[in-house]
C-alpha atoms as a PDB file:
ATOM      1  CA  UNK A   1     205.953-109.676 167.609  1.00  0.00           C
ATOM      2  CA  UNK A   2     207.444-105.895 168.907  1.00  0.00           C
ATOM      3  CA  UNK A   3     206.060-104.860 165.300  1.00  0.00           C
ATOM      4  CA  UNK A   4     203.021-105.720 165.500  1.00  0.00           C
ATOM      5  CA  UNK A   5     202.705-104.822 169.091  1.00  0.00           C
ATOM      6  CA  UNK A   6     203.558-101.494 168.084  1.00  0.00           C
ATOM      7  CA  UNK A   7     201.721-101.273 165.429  1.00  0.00           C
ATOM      8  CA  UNK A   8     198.874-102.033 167.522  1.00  0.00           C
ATOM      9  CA  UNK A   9     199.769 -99.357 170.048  1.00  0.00           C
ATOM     10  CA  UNK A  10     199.687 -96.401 167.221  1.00  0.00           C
ATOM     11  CA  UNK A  11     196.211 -97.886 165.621  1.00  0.00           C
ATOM     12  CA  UNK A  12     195.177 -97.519 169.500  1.00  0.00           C
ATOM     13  CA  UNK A  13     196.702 -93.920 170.118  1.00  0.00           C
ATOM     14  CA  UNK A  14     195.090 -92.901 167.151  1.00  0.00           C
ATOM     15  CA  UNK A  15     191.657 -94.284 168.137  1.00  0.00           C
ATOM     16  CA  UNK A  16     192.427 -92.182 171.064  1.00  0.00           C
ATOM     17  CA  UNK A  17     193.502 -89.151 169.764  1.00  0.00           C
ATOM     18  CA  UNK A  18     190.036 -89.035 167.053  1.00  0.00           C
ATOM     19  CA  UNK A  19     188.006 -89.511 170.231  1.00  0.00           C
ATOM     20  CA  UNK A  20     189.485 -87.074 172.184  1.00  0.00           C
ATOM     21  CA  UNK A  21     189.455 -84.500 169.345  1.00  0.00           C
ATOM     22  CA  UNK A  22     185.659 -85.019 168.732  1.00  0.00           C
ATOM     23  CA  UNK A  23     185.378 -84.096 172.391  1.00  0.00           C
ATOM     24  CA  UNK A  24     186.802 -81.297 172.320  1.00  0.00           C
ATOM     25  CA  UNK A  25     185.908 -79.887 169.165  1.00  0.00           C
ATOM     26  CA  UNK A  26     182.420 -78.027 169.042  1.00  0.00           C
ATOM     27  CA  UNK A  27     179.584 -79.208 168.965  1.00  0.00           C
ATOM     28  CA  UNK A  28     177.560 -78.713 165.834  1.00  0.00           C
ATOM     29  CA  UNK A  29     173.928 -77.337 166.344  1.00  0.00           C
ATOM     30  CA  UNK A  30     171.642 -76.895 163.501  1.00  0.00           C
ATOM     31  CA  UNK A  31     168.583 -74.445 163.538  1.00  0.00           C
ATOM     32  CA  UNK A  32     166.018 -75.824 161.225  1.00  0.00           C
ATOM     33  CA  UNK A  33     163.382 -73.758 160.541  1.00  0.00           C
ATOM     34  CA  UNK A  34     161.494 -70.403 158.627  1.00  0.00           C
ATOM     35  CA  UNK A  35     162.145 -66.740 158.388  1.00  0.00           C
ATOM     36  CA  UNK A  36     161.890 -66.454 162.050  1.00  0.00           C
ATOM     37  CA  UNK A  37     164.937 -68.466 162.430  1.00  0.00           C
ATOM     38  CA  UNK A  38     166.620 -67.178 158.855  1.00  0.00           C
ATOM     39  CA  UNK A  39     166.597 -63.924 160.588  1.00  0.00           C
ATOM     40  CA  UNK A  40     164.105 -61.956 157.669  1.00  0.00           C
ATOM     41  CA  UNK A  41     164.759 -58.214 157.529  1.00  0.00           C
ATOM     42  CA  UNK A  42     167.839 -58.393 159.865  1.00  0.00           C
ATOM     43  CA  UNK A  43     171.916 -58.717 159.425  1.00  0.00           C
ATOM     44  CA  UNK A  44     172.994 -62.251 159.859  1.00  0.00           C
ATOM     45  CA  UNK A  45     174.579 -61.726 163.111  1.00  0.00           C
ATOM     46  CA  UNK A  46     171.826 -60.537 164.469  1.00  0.00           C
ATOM     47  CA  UNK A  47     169.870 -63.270 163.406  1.00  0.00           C
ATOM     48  CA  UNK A  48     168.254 -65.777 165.906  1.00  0.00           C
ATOM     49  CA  UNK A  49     170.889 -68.743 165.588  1.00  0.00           C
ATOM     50  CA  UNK A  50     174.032 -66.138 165.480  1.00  0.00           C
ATOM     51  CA  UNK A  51     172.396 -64.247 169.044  1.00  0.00           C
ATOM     52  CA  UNK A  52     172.057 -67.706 170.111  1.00  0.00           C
ATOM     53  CA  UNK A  53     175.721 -69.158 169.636  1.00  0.00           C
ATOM     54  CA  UNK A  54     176.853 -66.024 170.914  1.00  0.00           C
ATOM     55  CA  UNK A  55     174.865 -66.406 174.125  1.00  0.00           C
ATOM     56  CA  UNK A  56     176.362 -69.873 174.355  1.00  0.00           C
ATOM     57  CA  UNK A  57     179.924 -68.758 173.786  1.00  0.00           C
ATOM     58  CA  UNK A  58     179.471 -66.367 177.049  1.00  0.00           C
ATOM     59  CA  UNK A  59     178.638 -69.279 179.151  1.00  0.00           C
ATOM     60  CA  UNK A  60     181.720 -70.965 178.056  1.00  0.00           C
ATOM     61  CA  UNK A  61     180.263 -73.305 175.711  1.00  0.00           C
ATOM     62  CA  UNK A  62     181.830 -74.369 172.750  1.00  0.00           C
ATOM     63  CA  UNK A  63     178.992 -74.838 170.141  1.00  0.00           C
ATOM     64  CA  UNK A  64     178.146 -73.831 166.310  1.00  0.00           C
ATOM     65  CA  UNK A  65     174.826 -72.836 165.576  1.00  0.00           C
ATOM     66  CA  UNK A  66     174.064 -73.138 161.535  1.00  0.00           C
ATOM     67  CA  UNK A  67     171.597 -71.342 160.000  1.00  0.00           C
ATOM     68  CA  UNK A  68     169.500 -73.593 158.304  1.00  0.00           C
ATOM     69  CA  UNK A  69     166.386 -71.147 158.093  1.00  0.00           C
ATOM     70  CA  UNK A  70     164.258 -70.321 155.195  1.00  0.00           C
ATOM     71  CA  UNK A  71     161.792 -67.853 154.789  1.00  0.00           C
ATOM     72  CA  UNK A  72     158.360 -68.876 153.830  1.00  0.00           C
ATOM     73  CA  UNK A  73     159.301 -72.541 154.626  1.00  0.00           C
ATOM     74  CA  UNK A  74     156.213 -74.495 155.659  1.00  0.00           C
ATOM     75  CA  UNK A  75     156.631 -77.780 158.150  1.00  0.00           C
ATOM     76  CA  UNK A  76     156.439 -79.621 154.919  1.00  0.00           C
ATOM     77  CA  UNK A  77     159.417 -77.517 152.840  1.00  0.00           C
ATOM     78  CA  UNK A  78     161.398 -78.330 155.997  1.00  0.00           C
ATOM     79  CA  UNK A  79     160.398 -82.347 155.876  1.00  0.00           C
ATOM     80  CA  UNK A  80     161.568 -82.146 152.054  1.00  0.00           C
ATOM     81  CA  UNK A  81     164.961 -80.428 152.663  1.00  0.00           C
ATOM     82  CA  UNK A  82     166.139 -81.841 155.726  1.00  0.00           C
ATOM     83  CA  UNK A  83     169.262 -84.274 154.690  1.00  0.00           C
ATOM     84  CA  UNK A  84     171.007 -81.673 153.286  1.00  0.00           C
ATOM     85  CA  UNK A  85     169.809 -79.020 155.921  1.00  0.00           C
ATOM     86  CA  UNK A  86     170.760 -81.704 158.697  1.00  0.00           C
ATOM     87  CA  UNK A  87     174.375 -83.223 157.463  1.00  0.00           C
ATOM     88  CA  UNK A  88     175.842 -85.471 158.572  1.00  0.00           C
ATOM     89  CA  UNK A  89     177.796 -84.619 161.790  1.00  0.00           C
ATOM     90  CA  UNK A  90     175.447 -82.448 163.424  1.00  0.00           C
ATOM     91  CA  UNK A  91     175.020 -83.145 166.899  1.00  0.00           C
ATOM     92  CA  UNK A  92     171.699 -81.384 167.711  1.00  0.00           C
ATOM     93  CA  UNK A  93     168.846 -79.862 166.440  1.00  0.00           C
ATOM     94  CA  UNK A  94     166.602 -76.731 166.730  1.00  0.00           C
ATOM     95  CA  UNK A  95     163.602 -77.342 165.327  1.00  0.00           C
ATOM     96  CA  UNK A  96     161.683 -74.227 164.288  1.00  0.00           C
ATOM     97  CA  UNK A  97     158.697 -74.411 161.787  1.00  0.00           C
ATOM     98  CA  UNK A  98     155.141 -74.011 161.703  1.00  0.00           C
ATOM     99  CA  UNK A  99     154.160 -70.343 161.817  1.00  0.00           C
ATOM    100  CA  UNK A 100     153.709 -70.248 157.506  1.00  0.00           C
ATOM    101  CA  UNK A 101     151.416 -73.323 158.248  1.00  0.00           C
ATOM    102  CA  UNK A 102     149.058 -71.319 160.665  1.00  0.00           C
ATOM    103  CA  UNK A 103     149.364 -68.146 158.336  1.00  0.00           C
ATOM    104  CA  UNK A 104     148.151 -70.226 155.278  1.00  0.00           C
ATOM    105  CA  UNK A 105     145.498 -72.173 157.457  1.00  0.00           C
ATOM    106  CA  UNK A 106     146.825 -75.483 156.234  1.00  0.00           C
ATOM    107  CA  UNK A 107     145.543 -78.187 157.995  1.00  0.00           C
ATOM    108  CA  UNK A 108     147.458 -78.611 161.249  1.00  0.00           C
ATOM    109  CA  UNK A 109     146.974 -82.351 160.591  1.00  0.00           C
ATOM    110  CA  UNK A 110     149.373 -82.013 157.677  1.00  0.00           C
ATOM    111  CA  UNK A 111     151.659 -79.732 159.660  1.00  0.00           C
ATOM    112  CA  UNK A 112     151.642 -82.082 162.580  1.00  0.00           C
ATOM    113  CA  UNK A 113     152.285 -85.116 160.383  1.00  0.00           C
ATOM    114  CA  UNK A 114     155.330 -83.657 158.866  1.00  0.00           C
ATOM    115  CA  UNK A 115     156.902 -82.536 161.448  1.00  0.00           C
ATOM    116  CA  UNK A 116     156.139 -86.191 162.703  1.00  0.00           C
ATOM    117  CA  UNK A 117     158.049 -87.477 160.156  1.00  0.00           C
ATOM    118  CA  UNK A 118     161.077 -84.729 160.945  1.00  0.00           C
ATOM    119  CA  UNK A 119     161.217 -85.983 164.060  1.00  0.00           C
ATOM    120  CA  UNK A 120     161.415 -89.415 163.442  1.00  0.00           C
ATOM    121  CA  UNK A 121     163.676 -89.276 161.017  1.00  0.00           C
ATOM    122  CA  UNK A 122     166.148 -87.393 163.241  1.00  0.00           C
ATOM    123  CA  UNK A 123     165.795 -90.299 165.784  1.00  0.00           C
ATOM    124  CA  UNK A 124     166.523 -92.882 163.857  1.00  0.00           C
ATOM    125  CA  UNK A 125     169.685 -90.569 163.396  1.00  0.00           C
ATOM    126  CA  UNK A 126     170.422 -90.442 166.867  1.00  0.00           C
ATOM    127  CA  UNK A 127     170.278 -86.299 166.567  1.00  0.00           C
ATOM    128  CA  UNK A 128     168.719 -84.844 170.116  1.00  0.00           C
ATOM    129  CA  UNK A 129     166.440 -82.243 169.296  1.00  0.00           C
ATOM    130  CA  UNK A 130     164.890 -79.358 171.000  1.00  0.00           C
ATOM    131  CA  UNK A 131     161.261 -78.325 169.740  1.00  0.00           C
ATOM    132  CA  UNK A 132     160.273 -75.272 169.542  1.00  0.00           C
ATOM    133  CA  UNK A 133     156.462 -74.620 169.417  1.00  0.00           C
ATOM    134  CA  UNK A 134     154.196 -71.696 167.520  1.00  0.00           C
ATOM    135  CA  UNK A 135     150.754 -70.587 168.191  1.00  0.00           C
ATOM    136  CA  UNK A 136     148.261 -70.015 165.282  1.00  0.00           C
ATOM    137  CA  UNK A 137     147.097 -66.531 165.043  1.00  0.00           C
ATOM    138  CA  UNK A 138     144.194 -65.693 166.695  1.00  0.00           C
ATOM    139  CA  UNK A 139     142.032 -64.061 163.792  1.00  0.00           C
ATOM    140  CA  UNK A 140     142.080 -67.728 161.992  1.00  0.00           C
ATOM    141  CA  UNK A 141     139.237 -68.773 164.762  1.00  0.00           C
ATOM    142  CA  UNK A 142     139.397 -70.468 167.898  1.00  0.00           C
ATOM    143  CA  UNK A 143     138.440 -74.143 166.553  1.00  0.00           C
ATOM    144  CA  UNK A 144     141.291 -73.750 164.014  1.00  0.00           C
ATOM    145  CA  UNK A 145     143.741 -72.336 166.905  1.00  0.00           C
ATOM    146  CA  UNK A 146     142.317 -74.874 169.223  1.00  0.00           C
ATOM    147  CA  UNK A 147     143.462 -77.677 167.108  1.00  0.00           C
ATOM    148  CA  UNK A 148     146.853 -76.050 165.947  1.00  0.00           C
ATOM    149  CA  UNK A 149     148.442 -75.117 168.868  1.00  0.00           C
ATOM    150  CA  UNK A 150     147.669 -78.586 170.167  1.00  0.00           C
ATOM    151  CA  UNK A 151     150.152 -80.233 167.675  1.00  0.00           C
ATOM    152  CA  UNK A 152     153.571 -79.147 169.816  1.00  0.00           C
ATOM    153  CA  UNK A 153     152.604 -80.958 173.223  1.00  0.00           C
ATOM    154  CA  UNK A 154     151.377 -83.591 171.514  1.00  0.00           C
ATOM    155  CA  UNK A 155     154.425 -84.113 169.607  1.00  0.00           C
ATOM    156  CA  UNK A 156     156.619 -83.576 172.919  1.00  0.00           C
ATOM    157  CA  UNK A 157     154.527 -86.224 174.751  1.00  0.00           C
ATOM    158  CA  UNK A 158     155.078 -88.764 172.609  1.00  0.00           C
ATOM    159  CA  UNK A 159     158.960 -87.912 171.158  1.00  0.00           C
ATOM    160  CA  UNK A 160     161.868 -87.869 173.410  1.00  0.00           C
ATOM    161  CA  UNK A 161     162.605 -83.957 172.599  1.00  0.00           C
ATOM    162  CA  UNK A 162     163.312 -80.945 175.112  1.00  0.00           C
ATOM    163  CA  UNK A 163     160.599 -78.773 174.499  1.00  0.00           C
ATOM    164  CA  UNK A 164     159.799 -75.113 174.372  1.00  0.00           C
ATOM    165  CA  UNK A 165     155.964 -74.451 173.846  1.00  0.00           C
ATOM    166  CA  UNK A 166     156.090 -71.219 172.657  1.00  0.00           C
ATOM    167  CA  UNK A 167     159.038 -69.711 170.106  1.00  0.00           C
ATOM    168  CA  UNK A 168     157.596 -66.347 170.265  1.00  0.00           C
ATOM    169  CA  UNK A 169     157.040 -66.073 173.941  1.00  0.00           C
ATOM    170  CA  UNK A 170     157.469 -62.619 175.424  1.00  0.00           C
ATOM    171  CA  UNK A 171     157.382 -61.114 171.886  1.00  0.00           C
ATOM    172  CA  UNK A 172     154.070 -61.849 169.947  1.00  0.00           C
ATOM    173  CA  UNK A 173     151.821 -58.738 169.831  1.00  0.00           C
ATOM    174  CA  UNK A 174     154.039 -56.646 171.746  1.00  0.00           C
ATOM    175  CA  UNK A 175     155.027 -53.877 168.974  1.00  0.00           C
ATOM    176  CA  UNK A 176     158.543 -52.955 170.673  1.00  0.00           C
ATOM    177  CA  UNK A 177     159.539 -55.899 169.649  1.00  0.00           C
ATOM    178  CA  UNK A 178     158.775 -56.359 166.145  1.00  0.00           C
ATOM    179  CA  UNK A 179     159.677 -55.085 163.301  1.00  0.00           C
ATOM    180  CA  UNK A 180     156.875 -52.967 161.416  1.00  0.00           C
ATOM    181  CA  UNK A 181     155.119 -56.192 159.687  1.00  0.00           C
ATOM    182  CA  UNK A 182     154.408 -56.964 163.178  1.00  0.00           C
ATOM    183  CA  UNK A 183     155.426 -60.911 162.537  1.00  0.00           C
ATOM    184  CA  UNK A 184     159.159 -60.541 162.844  1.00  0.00           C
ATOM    185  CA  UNK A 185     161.283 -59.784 165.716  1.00  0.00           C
ATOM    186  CA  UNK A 186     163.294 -57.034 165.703  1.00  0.00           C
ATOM    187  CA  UNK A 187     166.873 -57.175 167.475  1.00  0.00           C
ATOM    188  CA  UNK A 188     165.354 -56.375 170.958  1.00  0.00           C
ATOM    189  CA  UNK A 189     162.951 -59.015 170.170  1.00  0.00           C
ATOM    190  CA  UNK A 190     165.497 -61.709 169.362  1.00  0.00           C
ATOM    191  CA  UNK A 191     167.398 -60.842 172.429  1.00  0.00           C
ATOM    192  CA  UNK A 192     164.122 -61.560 174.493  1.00  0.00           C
ATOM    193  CA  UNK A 193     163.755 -65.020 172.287  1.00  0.00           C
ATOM    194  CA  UNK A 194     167.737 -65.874 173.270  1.00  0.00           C
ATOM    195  CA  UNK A 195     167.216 -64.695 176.511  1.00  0.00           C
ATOM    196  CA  UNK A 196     164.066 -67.221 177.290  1.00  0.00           C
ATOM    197  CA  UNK A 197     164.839 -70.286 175.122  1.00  0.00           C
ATOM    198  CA  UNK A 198     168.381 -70.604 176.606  1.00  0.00           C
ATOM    199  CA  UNK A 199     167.973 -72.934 179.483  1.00  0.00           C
ATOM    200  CA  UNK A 200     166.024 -75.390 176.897  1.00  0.00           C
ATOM    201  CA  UNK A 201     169.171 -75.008 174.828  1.00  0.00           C
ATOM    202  CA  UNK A 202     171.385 -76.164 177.620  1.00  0.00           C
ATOM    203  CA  UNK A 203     169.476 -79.080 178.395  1.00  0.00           C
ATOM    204  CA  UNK A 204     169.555 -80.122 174.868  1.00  0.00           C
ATOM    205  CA  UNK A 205     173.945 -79.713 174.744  1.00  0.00           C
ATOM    206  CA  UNK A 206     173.625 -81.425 177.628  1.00  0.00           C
ATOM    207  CA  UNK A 207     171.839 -84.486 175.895  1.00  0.00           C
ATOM    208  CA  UNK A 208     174.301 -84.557 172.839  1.00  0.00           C
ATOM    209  CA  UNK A 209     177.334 -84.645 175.216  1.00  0.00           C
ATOM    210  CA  UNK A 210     175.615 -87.669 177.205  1.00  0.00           C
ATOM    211  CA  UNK A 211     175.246 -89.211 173.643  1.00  0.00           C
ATOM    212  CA  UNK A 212     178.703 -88.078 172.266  1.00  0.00           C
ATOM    213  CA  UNK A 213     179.803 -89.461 175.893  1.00  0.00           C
ATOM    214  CA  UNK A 214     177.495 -92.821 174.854  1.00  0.00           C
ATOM    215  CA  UNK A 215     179.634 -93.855 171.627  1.00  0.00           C
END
């Protein structure tokens, strides 16, 4: 009887002990999403995800941020990759794609309906995500930006995501900011992006700790 009641007791401590390391280990954030993510034409620490983790680090949060960017990725590249660009043990998601679609003029009901399916996918996975929305460019005509730019509060009102309308908020069109193709942000520019999006990234660690806390 004192056997098994002890062996009990260490199956229970180290029930205990798993739980308690999962808490306190970090939690694993993945950025899914194109070059503007993938950090095209800079270093990888200055890149968008690296800025980001360190900006989390400073406020005391203990967080990974993977780089799970691609250049030139449509919403569709990033439906077809996402197991192995979303593993298993990550506990949130940045969700970053879109801008090829609206460069390419591909029909935002093909973009919206994959990144639909992204987002479904990753609830069924119990993976909070935050959203992070794009604007088509203006030269592709107003009907076409119209219906495209439509697709990100559409998707937040009907998926339980934090949302952020506009990736490229403070830095689209303003030169100082980009680097000389005039579509990618420079350092200053990624600082502005970090700068803006991190209160939605907050809310969405916040969410994964309620679910971690939820287990």
């Amino acid at each position: 009887m004192l056997q098994r009641l002890a062996a009990m007791a260490l199956v229970l401590c180290a029930i205990l002990m798993a739980t308690a390391a999962r808490a306190a280990g970090p939690l694993k954030i993945v950025a899914l999403g194109d070059s503007l993510t993938a950090g095209h034409g800079l270093p990888a620490q200055a890149a968008f995800p690296a800025r980001l983790e360190a900006a989390l680090h400073a406020k005391g949060e203990t967080v990974t941020i993977a780089n799970a960017g691609v250049s030139g990725d449509t919403a569709s590249d990033g439906l077809d990759r996402l197991d192995w660009s979303v593993p298993q043990g990550t506990d949130a998601v940045i969700l970053e794609l879109g801008a090829n679609d609206a460069l390419r003029g591909i029909d935002p009901k093909v973009t919206q309906a994959a990144l639909e399916k992204i987002l479904a996918r990753l609830a069924i996975r119990k993976i909070p995500v935050l959203l992070a929305g794009m604007q088509a460019p203006r030269n592709m005509g107003a009907d076409y930006a119209r219906e495209f730019d439509a697709i990100y509060p559409a998707l937040a009102a009907t998926h339980a995501v934090v949302f952020y309308p506009f990736f490229l908020d403070g830095i689209a069109t303003e030169a100082k900011l980009n680097q000389a193709d005039g579509l990618h942000p420079n350092p200053a520019g990624v600082a502005v992006i970090v700068k803006r999006i991190l209160p939605s990234v907050e809310e969405l660690i916040a969410r994964a700790r309620r679910a971690h806390g939820s287990d």
